[in-house]
Each structure stands twice: as structure tokens, then as C-alpha cells.
Protein backbone atom coordinates (compact mmCIF):
# COMPACT_ATOMS: atom_id res chain seq x y z
CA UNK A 1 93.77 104.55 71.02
CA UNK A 2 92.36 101.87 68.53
CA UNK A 3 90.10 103.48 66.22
CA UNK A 4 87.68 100.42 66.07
CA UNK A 5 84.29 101.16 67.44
CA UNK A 6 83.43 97.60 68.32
CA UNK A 7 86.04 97.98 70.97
CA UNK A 8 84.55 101.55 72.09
CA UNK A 9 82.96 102.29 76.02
CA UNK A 10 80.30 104.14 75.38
CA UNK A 11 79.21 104.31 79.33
CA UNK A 12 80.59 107.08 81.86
CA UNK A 13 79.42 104.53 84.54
CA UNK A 14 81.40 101.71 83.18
CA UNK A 15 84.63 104.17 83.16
CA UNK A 16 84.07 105.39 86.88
CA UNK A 17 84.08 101.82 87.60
CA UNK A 18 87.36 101.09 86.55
CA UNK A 19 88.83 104.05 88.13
CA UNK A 20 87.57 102.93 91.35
CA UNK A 21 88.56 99.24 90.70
CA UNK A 22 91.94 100.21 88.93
CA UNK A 23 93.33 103.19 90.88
CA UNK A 24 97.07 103.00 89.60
CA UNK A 25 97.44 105.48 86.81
CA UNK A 26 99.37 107.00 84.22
CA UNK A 27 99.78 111.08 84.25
CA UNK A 28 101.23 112.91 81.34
CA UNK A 29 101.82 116.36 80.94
CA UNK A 30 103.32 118.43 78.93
CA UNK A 31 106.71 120.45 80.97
CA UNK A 32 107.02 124.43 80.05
CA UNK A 33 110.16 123.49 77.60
CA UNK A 34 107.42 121.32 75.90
CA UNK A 35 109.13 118.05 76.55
CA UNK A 36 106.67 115.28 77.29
CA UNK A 37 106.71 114.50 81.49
CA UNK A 38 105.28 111.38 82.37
CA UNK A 39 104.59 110.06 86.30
CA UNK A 40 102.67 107.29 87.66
CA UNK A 41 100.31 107.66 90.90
CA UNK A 42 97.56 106.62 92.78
CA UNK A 43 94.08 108.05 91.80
CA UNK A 44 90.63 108.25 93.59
CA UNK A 45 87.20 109.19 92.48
CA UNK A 46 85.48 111.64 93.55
CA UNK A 47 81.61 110.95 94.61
CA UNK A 48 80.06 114.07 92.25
CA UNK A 49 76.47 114.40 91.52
CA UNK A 50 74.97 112.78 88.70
CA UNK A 51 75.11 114.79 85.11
CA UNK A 52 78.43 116.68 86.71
CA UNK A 53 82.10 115.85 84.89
CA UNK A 54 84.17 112.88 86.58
CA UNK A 55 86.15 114.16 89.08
CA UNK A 56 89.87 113.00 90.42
CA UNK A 57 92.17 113.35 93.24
CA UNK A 58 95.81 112.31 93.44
CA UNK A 59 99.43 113.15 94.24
CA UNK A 60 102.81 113.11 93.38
CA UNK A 61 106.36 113.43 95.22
CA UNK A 62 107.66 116.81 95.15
CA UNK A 63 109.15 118.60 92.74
CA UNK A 64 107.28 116.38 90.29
CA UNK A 65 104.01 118.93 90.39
CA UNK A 66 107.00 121.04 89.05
CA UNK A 67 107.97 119.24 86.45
CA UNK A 68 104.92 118.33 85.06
CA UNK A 69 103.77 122.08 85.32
CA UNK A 70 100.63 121.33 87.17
CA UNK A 71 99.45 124.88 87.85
CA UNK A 72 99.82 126.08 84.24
CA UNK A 73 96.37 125.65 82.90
CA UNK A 74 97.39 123.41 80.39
CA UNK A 75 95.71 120.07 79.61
CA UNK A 76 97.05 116.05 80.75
CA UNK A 77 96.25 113.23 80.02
CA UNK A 78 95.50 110.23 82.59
CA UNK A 79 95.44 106.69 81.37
CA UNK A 80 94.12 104.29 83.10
CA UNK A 81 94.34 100.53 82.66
CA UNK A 82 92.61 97.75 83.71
CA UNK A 83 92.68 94.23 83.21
CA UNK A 84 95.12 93.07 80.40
CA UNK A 85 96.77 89.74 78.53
CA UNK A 86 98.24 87.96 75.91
CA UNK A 87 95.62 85.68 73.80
CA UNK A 88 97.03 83.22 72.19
CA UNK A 89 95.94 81.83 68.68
CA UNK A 90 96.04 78.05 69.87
CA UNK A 91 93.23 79.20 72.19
CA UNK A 92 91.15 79.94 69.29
CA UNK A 93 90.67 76.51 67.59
CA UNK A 94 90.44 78.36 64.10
CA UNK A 95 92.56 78.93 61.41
CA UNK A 96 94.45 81.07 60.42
CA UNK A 97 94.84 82.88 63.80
CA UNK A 98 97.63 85.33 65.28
CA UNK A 99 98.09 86.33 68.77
CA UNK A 100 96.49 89.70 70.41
CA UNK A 101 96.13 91.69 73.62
CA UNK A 102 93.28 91.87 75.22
CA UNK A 103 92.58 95.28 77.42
CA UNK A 104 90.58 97.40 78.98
CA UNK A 105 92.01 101.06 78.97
CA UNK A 106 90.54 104.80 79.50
CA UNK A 107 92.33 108.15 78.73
CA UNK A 108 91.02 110.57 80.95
CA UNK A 109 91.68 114.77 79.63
CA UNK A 110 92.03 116.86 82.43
CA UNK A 111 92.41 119.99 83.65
CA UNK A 112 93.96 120.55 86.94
CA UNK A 113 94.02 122.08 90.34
CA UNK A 114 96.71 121.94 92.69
CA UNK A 115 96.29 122.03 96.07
CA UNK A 116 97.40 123.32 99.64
CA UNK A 117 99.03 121.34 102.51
CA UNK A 118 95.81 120.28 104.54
CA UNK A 119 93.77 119.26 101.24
CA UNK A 120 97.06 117.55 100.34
CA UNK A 121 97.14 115.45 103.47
CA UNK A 122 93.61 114.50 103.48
CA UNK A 123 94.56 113.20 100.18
CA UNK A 124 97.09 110.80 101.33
CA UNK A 125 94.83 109.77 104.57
CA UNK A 126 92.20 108.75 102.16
CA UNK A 127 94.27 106.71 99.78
CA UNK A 128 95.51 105.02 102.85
CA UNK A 129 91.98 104.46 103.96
CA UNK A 130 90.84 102.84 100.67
CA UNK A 131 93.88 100.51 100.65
CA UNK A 132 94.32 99.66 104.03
CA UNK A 133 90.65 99.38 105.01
CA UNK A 134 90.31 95.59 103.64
CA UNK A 135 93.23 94.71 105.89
CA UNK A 136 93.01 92.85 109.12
CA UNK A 137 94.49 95.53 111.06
CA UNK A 138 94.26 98.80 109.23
CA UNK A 139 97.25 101.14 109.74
CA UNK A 140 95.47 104.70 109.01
CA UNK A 141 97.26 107.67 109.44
CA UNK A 142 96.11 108.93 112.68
CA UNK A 143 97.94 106.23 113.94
CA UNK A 144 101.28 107.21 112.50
CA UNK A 145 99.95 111.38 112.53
CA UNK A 146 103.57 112.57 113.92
CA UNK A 147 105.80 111.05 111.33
CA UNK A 148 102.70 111.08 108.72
CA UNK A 149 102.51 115.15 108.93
CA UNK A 150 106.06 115.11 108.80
CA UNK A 151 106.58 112.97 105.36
CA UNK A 152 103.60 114.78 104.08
CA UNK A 153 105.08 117.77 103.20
CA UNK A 154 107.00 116.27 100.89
CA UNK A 155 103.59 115.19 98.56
CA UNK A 156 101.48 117.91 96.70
CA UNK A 157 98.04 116.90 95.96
CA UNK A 158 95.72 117.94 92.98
CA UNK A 159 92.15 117.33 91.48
CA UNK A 160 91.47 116.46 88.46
CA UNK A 161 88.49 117.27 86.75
CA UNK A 162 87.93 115.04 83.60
CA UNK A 163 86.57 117.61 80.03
CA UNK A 164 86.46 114.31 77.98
CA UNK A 165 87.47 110.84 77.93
CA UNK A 166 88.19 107.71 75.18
CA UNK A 167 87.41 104.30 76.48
CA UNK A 168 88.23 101.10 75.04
CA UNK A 169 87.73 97.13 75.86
CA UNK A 170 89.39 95.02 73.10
CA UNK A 171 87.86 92.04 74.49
CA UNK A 172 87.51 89.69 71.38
CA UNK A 173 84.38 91.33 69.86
CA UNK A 174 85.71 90.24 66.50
CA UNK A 175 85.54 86.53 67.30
CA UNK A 176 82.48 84.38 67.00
CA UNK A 177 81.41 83.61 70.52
CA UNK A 178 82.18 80.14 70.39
CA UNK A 179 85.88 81.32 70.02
CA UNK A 180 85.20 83.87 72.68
CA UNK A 181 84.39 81.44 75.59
CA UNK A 182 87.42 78.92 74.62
CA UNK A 183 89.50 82.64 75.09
CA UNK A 184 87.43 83.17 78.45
CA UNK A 185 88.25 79.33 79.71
CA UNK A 186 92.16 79.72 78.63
CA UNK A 187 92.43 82.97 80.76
CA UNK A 188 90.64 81.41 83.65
CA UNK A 189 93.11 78.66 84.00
CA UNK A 190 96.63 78.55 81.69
CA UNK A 191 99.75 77.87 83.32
CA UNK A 192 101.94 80.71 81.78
CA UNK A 193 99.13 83.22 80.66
CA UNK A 194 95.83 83.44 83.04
CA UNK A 195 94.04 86.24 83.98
CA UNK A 196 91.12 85.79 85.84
CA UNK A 197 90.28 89.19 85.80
CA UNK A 198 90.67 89.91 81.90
CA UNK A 199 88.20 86.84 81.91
CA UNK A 200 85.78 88.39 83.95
CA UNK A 201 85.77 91.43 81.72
CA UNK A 202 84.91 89.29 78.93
CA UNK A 203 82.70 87.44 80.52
CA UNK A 204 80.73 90.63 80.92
CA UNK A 205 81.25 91.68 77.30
CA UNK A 206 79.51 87.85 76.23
CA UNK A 207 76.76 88.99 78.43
CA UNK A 208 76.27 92.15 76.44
CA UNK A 209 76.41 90.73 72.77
CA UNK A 210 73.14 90.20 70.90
CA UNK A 211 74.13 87.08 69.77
CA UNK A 212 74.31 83.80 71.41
CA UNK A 213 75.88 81.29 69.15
């Protein structure tokens, strides 16, 4: 990632937050022949006591856990993104200016466990569950158990627990503030390139600077 410590998260809360918020990820392992295997899946956090290593749970279609050799001890990599945009340099007001990205992004090092059939399923129930449960009529897997046990078989589940982890939230730290907010309105509302919730972010970051001019 950037090596720029003015973009660095320095807070393990702030990271489980965006896993819970942003639970579409990236997993990347490397296959026995040592190519580079790369898969994208749905990711939940566990709930583990405080002071004890983030904790993961996901799956993937079958043969994938295969592919990316899941049960052979070796390390992957899970990256997971949050909010992200193109900035603009007309937004700025200041020149000279270039365009950037703005993003907030995690890479989570893992080792990881695979799992049998009935952890597997519980897996996919609760993924359901924290999709579905926002919905005006929820359809949870009990209610589809026949054909849900059935397709099932054909997921393998695995946990994921995190040995370290590189944060960053390029959020226009390097601007004066001033510049930051016109960035902040111009996400909020422009026709081709809002995004309220990259603007939210950096609304947050604002909070946290020292300064306030």
C-alpha cells in the first residue's frame, strides 16, 4: 500500500468497522504451483473478546478452496475496500492541482482454517441473515432449508484469523482544510462523480485533524 503515514489507520476498531460495514472482499492466495489465485467473497466478523486477533468467516464455491490451497498452512491476504472516488482538481480551487483517488482500504494477513459441512452451512445462514435481515420480508434459510442443504454442499467455508494488518484512508490529509471541505461538498453532490459515502469518511477524518482553518 502507500507508504505515506498521514494516510495510515492506526486503530484495530476503526478496521473492524469497515469489515462489518464493507463485507465484500478480496482473497489472495498463493496455489501449490506458486501461481498467484485470486477470488472474491463475502466476509463476516467474528464477535472475539477484546485484546484477541480479528477474526473472519467466509466461503467460496467449490473447488476454489482447492485452488487457492486453503488447508496448506500458508499465508493470504484479504483486502478489503471501502468507500472510494475520483477527486477532481477543479474541486480544489488551487493551483496547480492534479486529480487523485480517494480510499479507504485494509489488507488483512491471515492464516486459515477450513471447515466441515455443518460449520459451512451455518456460514451461509448467517451471511443470509446479515443481508437479508434489513429487508421487509426476510428470506432466511430455514425457509428455503430443502433446496438450501442441497446447494450447500457445493460451498466450503473457512475462518480466518487475522496475524497483522495495513490500513490506509487517503482522504485528502495533504490539503489545507479549506480545500478539504470544497472536496467533501463536491462528493456530496456532483453529477458524474458523488460519493456520499467517501464524503462521510472524510467528514470524519476533518473531525480528527488538529487544525481548524
Amino acid at each position: 500500500m502507500i507508504d505515506n503515514r498521514d494516510y495510515q489507520i492506526e486503530d484495530e476498531a476503526r478496521v473492524r468497522e469497515l469489515v462489518r460495514t464493507h463485507g465484500w472482499a478480496t482473497l489472495v492466495s498463493v496455489a501449490d504451483d506458486g501461481t498467484p489465485v485470486a477470488s472474491h467473497v463475502p466476509v463476516l466478523l467474528e464477535e472475539t473478546p477484546p485484546g484477541e486477533p480479528m477474526s473472519l468467516l467466509s466461503h467460496v464455491g467449490r473447488p476454489d478452496e482447492v485452488l487457492h490451497g486453503l488447508d496448506s498452512g500458508r499465508e493470504s491476504l484479504l483486502i478489503v475496500q471501502g468507500p472510494h472516488g475520483y477527486v477532481s482538481p477543479g474541486w480544489y480551487d488551487m493551483t496547480p492541482a492534479v486529480p487523485t483517488w480517494n480510499y479507504v482500504a485494509v489488507h488483512l494477513y491471515c492464516t486459515v482454517e477450513l471447515l466441515g459441512p455443518q460449520e459451512s452451512y451455518a456460514i451461509l445462514s448467517d451471511t443470509v441473515d446479515r443481508y437479508e435481515s434489513v429487508m421487509p420480508d426476510p428470506v432466511r434459510l430455514p425457509r428455503v432449508e430443502e433446496y438450501a442443504r442441497r446447494i450447500a454442499k457445493g460451498a466450503a467455508g473457512f475462518r480466518l484469523r487475522v496475524t497483522r494488518w495495513q490500513g490506509k484512508a487517503k482522504l485528502s490529509q495533504d490539503k489545507p482544510r479549506a480545500v478539504a471541505e470544497r472536496v467533501v461538498a463536491a462528493l456530496e453532490s456532483d453529477p458524474h462523480y458523488a460519493q456520499p459515502a467517501l464524503a462521510a469518511e472524510m467528514r470524519v477524518e476533518l473531525d480528527r485533524r488538529p487544525d481548524q482553518s
